[in-house]
PDB file of N, CA and C in Angstrom:
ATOM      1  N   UNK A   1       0.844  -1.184   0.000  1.00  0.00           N
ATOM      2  CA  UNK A   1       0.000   0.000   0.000  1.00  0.00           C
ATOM      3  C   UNK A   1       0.884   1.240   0.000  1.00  0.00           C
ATOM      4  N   UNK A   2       0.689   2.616  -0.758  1.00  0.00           N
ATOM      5  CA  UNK A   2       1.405   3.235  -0.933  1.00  0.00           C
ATOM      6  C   UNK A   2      -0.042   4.520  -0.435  1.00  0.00           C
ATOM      7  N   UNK A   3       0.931   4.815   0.479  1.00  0.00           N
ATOM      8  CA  UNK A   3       0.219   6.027   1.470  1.00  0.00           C
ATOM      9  C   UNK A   3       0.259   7.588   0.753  1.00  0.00           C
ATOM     10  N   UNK A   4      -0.730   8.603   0.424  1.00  0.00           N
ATOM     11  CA  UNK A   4      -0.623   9.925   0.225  1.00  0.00           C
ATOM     12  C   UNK A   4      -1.252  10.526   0.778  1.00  0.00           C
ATOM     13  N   UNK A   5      -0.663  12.200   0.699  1.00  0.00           N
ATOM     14  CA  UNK A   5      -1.461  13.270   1.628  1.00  0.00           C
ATOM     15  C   UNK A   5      -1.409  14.176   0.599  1.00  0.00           C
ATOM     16  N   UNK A   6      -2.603  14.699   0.138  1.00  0.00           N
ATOM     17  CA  UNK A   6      -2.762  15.571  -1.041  1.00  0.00           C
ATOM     18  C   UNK A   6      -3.566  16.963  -0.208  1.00  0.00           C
ATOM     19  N   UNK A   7      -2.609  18.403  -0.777  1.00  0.00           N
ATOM     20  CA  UNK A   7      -2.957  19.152   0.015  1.00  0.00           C
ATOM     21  C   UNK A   7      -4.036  19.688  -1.137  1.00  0.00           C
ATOM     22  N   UNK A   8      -5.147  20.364  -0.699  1.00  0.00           N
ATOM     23  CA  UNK A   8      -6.424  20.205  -1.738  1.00  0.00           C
ATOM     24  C   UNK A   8      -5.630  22.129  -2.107  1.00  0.00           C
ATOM     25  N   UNK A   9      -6.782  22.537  -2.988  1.00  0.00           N
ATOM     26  CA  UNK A   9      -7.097  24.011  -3.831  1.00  0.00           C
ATOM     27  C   UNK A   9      -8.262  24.326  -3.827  1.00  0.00           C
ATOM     28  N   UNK A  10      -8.816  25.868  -3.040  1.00  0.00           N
ATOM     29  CA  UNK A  10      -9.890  26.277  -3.723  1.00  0.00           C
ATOM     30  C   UNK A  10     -10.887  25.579  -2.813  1.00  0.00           C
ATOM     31  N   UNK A  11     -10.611  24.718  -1.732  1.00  0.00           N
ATOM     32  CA  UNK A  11     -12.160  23.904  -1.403  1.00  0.00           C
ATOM     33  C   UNK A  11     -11.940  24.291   0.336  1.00  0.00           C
ATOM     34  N   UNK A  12     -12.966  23.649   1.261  1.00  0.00           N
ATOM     35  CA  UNK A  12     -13.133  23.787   2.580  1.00  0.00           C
ATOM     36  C   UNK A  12     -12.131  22.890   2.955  1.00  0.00           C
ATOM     37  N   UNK A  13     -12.465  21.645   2.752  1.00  0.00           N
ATOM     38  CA  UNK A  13     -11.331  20.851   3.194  1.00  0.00           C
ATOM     39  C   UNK A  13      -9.614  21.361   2.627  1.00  0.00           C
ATOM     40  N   UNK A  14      -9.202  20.725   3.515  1.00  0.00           N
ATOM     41  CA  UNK A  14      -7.434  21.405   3.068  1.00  0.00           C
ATOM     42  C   UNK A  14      -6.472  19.812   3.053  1.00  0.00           C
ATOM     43  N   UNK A  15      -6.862  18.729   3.135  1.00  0.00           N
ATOM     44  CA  UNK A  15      -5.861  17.958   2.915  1.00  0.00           C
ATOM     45  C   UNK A  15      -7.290  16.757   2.646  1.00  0.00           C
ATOM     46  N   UNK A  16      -6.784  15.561   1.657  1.00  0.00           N
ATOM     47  CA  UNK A  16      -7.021  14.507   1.145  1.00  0.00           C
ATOM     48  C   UNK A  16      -6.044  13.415   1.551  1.00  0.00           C
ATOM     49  N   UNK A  17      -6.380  12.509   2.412  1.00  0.00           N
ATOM     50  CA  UNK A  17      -5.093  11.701   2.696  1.00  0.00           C
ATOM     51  C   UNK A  17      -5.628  10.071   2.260  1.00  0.00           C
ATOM     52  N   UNK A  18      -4.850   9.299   1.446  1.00  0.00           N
ATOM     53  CA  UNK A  18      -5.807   8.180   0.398  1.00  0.00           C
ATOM     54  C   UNK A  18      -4.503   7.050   0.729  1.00  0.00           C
ATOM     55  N   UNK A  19      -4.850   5.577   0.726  1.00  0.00           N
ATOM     56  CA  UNK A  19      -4.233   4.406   0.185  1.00  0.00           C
ATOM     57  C   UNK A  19      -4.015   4.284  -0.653  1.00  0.00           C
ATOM     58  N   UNK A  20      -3.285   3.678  -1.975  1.00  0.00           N
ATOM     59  CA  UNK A  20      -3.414   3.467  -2.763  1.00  0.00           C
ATOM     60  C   UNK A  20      -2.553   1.694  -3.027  1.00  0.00           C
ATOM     61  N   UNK A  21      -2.933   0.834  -3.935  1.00  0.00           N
ATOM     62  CA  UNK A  21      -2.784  -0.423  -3.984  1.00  0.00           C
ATOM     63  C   UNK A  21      -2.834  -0.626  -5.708  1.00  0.00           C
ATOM     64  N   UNK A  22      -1.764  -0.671  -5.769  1.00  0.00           N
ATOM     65  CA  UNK A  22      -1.593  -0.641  -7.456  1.00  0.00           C
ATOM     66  C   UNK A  22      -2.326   0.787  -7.906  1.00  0.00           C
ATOM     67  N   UNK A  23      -3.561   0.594  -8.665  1.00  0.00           N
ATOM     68  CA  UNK A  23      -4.045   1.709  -9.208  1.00  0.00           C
ATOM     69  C   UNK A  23      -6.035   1.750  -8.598  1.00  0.00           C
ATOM     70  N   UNK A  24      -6.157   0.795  -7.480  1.00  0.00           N
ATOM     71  CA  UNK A  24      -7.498   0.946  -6.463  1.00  0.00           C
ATOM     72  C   UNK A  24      -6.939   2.289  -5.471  1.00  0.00           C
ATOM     73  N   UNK A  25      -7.996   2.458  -4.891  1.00  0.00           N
ATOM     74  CA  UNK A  25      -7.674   3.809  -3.963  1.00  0.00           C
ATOM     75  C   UNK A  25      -8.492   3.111  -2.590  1.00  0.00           C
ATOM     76  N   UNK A  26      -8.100   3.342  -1.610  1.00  0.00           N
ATOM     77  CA  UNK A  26      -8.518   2.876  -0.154  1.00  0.00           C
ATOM     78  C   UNK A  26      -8.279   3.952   0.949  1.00  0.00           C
ATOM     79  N   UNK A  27      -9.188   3.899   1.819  1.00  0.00           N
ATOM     80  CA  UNK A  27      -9.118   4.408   2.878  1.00  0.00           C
ATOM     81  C   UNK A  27      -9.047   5.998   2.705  1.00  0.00           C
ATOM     82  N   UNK A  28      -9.791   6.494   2.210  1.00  0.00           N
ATOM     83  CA  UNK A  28      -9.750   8.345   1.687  1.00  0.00           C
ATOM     84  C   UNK A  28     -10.542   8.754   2.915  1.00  0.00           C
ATOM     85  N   UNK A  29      -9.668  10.276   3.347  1.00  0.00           N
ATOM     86  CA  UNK A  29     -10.011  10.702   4.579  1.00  0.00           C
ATOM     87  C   UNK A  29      -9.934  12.214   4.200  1.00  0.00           C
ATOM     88  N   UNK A  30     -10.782  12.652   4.837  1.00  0.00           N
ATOM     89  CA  UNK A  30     -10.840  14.406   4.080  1.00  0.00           C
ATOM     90  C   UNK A  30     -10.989  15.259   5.605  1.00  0.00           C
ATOM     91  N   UNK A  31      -9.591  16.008   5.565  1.00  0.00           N
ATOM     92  CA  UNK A  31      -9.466  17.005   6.863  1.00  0.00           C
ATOM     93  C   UNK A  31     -10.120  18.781   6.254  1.00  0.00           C
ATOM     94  N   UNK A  32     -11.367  18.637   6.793  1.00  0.00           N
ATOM     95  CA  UNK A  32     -11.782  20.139   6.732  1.00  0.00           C
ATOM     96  C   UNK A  32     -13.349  19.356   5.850  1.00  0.00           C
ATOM     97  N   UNK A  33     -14.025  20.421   5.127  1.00  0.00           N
ATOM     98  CA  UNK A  33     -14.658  20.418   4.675  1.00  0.00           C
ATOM     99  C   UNK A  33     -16.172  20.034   4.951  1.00  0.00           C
ATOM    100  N   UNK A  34     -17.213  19.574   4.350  1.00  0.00           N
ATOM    101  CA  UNK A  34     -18.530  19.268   5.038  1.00  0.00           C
ATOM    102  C   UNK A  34     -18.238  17.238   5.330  1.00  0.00           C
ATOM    103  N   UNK A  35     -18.628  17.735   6.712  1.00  0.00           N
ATOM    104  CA  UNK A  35     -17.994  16.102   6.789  1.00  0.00           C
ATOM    105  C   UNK A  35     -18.833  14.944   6.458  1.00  0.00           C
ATOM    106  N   UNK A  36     -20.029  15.215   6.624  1.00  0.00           N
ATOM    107  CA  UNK A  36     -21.239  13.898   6.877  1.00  0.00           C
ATOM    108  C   UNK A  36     -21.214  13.878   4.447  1.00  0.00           C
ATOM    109  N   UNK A  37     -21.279  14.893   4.005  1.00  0.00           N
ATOM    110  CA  UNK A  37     -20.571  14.602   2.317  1.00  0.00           C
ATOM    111  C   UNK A  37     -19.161  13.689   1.937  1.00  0.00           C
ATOM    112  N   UNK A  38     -18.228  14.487   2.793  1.00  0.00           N
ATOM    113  CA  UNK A  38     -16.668  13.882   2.254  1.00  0.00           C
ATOM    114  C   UNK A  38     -17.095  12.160   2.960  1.00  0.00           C
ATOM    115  N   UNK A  39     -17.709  11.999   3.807  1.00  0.00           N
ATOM    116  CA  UNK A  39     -17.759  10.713   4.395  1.00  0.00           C
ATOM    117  C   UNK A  39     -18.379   9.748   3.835  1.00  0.00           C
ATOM    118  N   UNK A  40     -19.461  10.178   3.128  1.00  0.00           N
ATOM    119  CA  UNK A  40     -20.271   9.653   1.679  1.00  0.00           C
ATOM    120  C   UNK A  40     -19.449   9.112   0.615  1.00  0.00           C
ATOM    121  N   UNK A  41     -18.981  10.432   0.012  1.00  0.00           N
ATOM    122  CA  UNK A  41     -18.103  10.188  -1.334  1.00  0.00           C
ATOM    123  C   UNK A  41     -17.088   9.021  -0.903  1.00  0.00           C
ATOM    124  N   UNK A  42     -16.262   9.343   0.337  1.00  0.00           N
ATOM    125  CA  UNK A  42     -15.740   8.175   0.213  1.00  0.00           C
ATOM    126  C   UNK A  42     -15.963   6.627   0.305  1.00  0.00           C
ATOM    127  N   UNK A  43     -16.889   6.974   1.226  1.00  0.00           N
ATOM    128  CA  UNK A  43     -17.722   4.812   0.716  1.00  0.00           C
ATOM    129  C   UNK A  43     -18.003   4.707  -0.054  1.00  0.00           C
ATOM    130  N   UNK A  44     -18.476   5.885  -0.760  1.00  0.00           N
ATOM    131  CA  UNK A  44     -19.024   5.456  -2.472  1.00  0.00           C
ATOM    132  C   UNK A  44     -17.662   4.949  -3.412  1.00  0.00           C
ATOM    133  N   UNK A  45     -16.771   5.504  -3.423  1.00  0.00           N
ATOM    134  CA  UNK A  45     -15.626   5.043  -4.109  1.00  0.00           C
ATOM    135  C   UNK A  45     -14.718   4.117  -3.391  1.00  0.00           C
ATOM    136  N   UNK A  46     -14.073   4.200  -2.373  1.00  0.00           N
ATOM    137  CA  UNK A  46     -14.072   3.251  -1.714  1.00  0.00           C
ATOM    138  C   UNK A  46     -13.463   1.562  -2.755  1.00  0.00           C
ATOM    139  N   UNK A  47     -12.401   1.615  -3.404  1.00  0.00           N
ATOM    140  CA  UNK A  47     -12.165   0.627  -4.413  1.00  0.00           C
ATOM    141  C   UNK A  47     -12.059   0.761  -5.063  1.00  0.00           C
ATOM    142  N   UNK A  48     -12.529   1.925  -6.095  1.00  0.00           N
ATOM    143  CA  UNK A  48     -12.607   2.405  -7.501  1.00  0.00           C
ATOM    144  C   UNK A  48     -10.962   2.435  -7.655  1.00  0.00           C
ATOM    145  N   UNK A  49     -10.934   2.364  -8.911  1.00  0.00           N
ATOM    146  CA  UNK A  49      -9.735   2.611  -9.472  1.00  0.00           C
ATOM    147  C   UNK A  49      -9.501   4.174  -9.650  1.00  0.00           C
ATOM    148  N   UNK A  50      -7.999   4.514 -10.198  1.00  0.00           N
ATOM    149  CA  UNK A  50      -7.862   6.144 -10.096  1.00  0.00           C
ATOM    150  C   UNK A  50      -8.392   6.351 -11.717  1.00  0.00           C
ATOM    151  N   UNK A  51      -8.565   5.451 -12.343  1.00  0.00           N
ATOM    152  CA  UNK A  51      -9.232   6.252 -13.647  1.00  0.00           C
ATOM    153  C   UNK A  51     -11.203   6.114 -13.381  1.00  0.00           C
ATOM    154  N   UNK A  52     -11.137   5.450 -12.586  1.00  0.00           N
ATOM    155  CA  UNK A  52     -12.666   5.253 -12.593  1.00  0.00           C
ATOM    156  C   UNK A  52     -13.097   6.673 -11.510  1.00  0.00           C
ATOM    157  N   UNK A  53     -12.661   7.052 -10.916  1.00  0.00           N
ATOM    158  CA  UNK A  53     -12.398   7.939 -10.024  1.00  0.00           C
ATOM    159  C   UNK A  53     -12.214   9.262 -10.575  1.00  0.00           C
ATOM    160  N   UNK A  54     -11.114   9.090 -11.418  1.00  0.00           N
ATOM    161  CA  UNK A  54     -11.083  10.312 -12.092  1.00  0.00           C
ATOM    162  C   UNK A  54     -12.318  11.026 -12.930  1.00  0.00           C
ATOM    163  N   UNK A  55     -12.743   9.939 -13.713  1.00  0.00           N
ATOM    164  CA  UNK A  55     -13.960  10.092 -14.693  1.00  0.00           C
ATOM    165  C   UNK A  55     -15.197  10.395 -14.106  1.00  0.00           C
ATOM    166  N   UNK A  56     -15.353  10.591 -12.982  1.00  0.00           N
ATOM    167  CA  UNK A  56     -16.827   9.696 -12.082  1.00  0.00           C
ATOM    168  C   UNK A  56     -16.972  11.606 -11.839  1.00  0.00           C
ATOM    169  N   UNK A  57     -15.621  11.954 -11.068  1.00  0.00           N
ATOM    170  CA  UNK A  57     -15.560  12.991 -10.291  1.00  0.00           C
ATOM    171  C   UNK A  57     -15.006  14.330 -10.799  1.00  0.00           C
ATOM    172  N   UNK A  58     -13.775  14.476 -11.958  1.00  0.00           N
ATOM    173  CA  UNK A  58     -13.040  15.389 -12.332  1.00  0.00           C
ATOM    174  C   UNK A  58     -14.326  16.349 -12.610  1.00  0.00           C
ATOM    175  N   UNK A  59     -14.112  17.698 -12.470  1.00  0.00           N
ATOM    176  CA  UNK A  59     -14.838  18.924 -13.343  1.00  0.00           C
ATOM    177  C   UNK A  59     -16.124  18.815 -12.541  1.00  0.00           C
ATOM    178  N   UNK A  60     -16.111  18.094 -11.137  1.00  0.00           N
ATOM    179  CA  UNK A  60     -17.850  18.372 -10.332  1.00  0.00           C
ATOM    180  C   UNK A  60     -17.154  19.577  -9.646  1.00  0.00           C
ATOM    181  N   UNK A  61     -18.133  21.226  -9.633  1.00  0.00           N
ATOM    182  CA  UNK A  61     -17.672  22.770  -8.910  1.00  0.00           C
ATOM    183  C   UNK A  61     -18.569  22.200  -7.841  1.00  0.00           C
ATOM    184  N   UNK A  62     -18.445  23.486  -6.754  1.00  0.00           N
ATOM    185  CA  UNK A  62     -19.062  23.793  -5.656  1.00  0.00           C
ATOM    186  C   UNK A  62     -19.503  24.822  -5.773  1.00  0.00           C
ATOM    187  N   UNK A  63     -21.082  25.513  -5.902  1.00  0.00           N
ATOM    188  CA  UNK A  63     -21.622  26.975  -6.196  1.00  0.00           C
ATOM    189  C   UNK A  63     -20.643  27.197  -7.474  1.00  0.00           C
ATOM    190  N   UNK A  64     -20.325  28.649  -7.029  1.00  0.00           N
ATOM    191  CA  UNK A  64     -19.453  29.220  -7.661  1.00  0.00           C
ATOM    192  C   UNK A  64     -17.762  29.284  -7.772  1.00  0.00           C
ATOM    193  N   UNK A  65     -17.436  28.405  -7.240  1.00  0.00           N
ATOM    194  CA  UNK A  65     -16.311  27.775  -6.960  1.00  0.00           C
ATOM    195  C   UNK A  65     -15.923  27.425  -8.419  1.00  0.00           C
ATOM    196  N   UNK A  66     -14.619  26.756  -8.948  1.00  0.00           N
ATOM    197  CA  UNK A  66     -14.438  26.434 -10.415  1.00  0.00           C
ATOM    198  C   UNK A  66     -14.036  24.871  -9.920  1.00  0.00           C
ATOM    199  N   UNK A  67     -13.810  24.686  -8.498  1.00  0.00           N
ATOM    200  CA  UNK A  67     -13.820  23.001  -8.293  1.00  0.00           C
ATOM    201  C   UNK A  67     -14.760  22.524  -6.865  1.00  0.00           C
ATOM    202  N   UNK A  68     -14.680  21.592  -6.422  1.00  0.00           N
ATOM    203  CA  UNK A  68     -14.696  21.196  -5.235  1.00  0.00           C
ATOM    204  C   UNK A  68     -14.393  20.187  -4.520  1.00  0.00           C
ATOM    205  N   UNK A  69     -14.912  19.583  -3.274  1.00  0.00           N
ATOM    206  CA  UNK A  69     -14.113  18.383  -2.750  1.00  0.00           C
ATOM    207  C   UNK A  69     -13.751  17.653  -3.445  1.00  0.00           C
ATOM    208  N   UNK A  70     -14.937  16.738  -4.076  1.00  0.00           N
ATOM    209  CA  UNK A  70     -14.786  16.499  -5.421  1.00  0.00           C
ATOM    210  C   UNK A  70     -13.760  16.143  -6.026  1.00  0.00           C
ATOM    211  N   UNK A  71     -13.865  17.073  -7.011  1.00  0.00           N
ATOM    212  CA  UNK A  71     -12.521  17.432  -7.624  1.00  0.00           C
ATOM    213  C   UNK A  71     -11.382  17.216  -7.501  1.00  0.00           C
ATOM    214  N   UNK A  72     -11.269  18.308  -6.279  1.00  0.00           N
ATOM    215  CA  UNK A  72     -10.403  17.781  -5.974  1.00  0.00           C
ATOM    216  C   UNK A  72      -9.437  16.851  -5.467  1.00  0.00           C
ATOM    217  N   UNK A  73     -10.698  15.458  -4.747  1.00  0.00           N
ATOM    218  CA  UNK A  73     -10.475  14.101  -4.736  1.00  0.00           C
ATOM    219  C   UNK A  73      -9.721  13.590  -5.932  1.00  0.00           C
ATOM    220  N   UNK A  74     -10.473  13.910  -7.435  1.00  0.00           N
ATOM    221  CA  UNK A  74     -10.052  13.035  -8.758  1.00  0.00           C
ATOM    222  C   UNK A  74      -8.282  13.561  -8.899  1.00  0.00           C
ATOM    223  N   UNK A  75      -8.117  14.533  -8.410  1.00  0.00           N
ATOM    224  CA  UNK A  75      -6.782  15.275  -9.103  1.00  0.00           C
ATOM    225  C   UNK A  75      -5.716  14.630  -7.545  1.00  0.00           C
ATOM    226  N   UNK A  76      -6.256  14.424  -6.708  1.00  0.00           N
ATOM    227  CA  UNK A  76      -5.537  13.351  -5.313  1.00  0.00           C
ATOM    228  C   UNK A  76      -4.984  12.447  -6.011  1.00  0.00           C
ATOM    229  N   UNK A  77      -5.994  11.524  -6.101  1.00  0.00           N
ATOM    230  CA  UNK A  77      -5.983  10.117  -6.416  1.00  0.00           C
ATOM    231  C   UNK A  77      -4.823  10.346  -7.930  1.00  0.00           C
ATOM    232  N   UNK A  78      -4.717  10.906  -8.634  1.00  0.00           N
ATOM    233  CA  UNK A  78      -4.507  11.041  -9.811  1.00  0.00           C
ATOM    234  C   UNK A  78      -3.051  11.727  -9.767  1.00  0.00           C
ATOM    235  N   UNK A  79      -3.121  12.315  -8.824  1.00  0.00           N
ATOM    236  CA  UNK A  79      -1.542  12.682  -8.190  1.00  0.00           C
ATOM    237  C   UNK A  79      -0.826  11.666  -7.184  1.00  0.00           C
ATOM    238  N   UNK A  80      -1.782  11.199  -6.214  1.00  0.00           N
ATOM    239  CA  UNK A  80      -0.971   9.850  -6.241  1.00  0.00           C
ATOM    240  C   UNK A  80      -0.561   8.727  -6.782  1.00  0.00           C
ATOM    241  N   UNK A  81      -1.231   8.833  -8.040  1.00  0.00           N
ATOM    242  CA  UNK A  81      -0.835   7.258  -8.613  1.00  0.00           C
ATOM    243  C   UNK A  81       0.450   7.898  -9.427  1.00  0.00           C
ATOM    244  N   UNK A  82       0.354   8.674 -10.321  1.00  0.00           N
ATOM    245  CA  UNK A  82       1.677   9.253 -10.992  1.00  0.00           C
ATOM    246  C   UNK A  82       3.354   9.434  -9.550  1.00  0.00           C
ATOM    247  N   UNK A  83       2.586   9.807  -8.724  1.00  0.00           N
ATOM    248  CA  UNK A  83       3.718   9.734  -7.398  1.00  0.00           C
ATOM    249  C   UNK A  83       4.348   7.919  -7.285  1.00  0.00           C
ATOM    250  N   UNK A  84       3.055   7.147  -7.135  1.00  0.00           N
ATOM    251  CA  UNK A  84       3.755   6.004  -7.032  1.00  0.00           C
ATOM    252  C   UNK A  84       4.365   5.485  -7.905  1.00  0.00           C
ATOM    253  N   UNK A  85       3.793   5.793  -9.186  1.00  0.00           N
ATOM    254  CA  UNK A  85       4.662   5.201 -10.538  1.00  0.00           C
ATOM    255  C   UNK A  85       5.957   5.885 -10.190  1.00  0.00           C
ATOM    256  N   UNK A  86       6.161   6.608  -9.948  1.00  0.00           N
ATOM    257  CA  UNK A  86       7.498   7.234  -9.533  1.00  0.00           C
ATOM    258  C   UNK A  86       8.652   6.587  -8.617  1.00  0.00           C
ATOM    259  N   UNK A  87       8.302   5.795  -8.009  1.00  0.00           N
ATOM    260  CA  UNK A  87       8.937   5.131  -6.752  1.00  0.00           C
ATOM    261  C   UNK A  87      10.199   4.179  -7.723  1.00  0.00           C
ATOM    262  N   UNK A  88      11.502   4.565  -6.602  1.00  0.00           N
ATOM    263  CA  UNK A  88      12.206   3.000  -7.578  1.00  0.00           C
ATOM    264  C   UNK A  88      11.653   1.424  -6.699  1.00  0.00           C
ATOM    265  N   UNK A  89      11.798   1.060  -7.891  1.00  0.00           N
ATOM    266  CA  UNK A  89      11.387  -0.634  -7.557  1.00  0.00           C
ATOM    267  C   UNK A  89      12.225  -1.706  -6.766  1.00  0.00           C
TER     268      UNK A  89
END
C-alpha cells in the first residue's frame, strides 16, 4: 500500500489523505470540509480505481467555486498514482 497526503485548492477541506494499492484507492479521509458529504463520497468510491475515479468525479464545482471536494479528490488520487509510478522498484 502506498500512502498519500494531497494538500487540496480552492475547497473547505485542506488535505485529502488516500491508500493506494496498485491503481485501487482505499481508505480516503478528508481534513476540513462538510464532513457527513466527504464521508459519503468516500464509501461510495471506496475501491474504484484512479481512472474510474477520475472520470466519475473530475470537473464536479461547488456553487461558484471552479472546483470542489470532489474534484479535488479526482486530481488526489490522480496525483498519487503518478507519485507512485514514480517510486524506484
Amino acid at each position: 500500500m502506498y500512502h498519500y497526503d494531497y494538500e487540496t485548492n480552492g475547497t473547505c477541506s485542506i488535505l485529502v489523505s488516500l491508500d493506494l494499492d496498485g491503481d485501487k484507492v482505499h481508505n480516503i479521509n478528508f481534513t476540513g470540509g462538510c464532513n457527513g458529504n466527504l464521508k459519503a463520497i468516500s464509501k461510495l468510491v471506496e475501491g474504484m480505481t484512479v481512472d474510474q475515479i477520475e472520470s466519475t468525479l473530475s470537473g464536479n464545482t461547488c456553487g461558484s467555486k471552479p472546483t470542489s471536494c470532489a474534484d479535488q479528490l479526482a486530481k488526489a488520487v490522480r496525483a498519487a498514482y503518478n507519485a507512485s509510478t514514480q517510486l524506484p522498484q
